[in-house]
C-alpha atoms as a PDB file:
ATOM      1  CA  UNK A   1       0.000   0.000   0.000  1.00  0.00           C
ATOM      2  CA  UNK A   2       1.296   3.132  -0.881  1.00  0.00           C
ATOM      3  CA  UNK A   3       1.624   5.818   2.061  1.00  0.00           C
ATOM      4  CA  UNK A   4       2.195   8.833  -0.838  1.00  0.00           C
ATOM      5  CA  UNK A   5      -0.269  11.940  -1.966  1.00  0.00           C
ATOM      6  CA  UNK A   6      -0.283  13.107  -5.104  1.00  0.00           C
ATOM      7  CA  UNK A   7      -1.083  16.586  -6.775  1.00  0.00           C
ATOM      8  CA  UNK A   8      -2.424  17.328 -10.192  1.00  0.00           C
ATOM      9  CA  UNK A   9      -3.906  19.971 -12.244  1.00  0.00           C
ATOM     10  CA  UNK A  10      -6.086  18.332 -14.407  1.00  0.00           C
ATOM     11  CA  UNK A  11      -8.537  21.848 -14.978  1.00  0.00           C
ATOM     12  CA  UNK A  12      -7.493  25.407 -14.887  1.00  0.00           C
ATOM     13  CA  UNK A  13      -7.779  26.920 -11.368  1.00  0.00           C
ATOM     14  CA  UNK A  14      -8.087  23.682  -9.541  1.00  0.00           C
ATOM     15  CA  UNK A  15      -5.858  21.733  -7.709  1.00  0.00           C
ATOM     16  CA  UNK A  16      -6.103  17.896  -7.523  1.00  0.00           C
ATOM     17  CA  UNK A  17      -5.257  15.967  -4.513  1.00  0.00           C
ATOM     18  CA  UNK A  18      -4.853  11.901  -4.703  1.00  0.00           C
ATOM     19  CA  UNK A  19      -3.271   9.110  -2.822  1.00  0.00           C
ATOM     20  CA  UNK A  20      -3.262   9.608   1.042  1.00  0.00           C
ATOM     21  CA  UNK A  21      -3.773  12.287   3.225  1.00  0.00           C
ATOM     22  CA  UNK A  22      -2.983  10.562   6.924  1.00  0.00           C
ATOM     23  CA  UNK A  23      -0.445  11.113   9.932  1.00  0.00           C
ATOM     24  CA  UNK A  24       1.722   9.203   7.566  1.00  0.00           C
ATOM     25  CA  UNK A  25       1.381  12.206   4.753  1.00  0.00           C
ATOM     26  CA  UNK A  26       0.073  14.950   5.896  1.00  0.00           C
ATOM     27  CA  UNK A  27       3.056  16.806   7.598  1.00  0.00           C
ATOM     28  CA  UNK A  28       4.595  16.528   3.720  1.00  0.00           C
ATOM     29  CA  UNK A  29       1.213  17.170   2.213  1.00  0.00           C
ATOM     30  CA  UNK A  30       0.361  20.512   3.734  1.00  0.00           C
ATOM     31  CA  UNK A  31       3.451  22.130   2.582  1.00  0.00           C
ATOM     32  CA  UNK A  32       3.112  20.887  -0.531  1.00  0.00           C
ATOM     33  CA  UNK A  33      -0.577  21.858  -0.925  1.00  0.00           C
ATOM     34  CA  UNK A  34      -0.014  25.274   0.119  1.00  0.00           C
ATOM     35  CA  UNK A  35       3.130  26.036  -2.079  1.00  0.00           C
ATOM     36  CA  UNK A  36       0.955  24.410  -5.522  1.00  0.00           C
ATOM     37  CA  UNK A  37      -1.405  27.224  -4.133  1.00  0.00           C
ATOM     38  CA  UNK A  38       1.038  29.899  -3.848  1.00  0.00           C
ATOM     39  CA  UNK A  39       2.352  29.067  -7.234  1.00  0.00           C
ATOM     40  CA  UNK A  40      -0.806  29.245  -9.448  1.00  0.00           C
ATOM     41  CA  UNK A  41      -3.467  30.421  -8.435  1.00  0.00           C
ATOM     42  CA  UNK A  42      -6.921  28.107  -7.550  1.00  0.00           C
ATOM     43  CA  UNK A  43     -10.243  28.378  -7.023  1.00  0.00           C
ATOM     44  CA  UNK A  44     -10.835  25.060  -5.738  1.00  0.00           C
ATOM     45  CA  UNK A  45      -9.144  21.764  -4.253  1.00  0.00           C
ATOM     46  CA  UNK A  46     -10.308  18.718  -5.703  1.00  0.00           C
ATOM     47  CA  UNK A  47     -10.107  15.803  -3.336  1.00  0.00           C
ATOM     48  CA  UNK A  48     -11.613  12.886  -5.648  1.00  0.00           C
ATOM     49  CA  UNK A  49      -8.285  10.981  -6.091  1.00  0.00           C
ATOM     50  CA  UNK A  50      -8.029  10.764  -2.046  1.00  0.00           C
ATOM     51  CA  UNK A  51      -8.002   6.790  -1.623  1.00  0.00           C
ATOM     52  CA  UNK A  52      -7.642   6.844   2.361  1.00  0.00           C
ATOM     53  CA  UNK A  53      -7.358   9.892   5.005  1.00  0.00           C
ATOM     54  CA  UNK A  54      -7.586   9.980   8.572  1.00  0.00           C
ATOM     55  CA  UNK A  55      -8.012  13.292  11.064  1.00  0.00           C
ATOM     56  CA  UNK A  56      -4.719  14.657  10.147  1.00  0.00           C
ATOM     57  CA  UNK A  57      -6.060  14.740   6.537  1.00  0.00           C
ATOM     58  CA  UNK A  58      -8.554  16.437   7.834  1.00  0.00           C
ATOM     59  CA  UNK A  59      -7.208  19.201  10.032  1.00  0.00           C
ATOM     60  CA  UNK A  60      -4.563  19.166   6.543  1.00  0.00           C
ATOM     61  CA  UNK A  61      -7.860  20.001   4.480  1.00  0.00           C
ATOM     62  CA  UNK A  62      -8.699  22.434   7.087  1.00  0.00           C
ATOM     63  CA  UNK A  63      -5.193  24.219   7.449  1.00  0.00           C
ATOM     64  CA  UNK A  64      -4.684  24.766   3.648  1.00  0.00           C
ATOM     65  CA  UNK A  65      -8.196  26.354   3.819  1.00  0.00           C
ATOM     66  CA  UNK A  66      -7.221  29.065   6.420  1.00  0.00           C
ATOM     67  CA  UNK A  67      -4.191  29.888   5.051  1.00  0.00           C
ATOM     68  CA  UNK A  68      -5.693  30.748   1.615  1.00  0.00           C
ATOM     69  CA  UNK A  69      -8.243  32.759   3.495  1.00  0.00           C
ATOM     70  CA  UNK A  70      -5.957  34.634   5.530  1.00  0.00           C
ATOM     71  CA  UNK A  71      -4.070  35.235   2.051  1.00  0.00           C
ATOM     72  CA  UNK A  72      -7.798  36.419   0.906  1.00  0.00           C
ATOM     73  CA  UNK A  73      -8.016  33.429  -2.200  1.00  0.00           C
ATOM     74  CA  UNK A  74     -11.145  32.067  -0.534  1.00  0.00           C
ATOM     75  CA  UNK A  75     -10.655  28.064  -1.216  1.00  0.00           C
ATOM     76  CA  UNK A  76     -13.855  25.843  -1.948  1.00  0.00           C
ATOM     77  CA  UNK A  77     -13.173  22.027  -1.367  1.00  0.00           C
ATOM     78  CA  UNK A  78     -14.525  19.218  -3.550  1.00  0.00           C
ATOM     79  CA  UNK A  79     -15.219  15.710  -3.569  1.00  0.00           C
ATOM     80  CA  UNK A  80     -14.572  15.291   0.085  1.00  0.00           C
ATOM     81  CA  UNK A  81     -14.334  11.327   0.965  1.00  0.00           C
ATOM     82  CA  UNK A  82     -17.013   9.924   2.838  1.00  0.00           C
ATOM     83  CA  UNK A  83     -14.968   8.803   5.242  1.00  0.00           C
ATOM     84  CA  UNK A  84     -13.292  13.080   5.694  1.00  0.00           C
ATOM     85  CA  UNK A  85     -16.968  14.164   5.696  1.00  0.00           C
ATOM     86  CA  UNK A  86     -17.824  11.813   7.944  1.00  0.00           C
ATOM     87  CA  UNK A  87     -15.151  12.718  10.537  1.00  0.00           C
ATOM     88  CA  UNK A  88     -15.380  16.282  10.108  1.00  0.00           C
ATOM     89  CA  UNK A  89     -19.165  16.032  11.159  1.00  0.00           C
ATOM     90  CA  UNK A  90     -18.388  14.199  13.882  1.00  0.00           C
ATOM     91  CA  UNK A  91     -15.812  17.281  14.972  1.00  0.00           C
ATOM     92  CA  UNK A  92     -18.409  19.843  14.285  1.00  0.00           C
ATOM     93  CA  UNK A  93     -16.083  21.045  11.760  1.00  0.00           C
ATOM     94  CA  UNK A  94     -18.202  19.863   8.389  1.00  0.00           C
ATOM     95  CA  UNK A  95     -19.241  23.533   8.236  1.00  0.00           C
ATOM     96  CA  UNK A  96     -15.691  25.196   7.470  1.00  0.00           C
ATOM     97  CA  UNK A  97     -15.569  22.783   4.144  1.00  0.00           C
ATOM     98  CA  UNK A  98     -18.431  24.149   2.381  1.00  0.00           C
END
C-alpha cells in the first residue's frame, strides 16, 4: 500500500489531490498543498483521487483552507471522501468545508 499523496492539475484553477492524506502524509502534504497554491493560483481543491485519510487529513484540508483565506483566495473544497466528511461532522467542523 502506498503511504504517498499526489497533486495534479487536471482543470485550470483547480488543484487535484490523490493518494493519502494521513499522519503518515500529511506533515509533507500541507506544505506541498499550500506552495501548488502559492504558485498558481486556484479556485478550488479537488479531493476525488483521495483513496484513504484519517483526522490529520482532515485538520490538513482544514489548514490549507485558512491559510488561503488569511491570504484572501477564498478556497472551496470538492469531492470530500465519505470517510473526511464523515469525521469532520463528527468534529463539528463539516461547516468550514463548504
Amino acid at each position: 500500500m502506498s503511504q504517498a499523496f499526489r497533486l495534479s492539475r487536471e482543470a485550470p484553477r483547480v488543484l487535484g489531490v490523490g493518494g493519502e492524506l494521513t499522519f503518515a502524509t500529511a506533515a509533507a502534504a500541507l506544505p506541498a498543498i499550500v506552495q501548488a497554491l502559492a504558485a498558481e493560483p486556484c479556485d478550488r481543491l479537488d479531493l476525488a483521487g483521495v483513496e484513504r485519510s484519517d483526522s490529520a487529513g482532515l485538520a490538513c484540508v482544514l489548514a490549507v483552507q485558512a491559510d488561503m483565506a488569511q491570504r484572501g483566495r477564498p478556497l472551496q473544497v470538492s469531492n470530500v471522501p465519505a470517510g473526511m466528511r464523515a469525521l469532520a461532522l463528527v468534529c463539528e467542523v463539516d461547516g468550514l468545508m463548504a
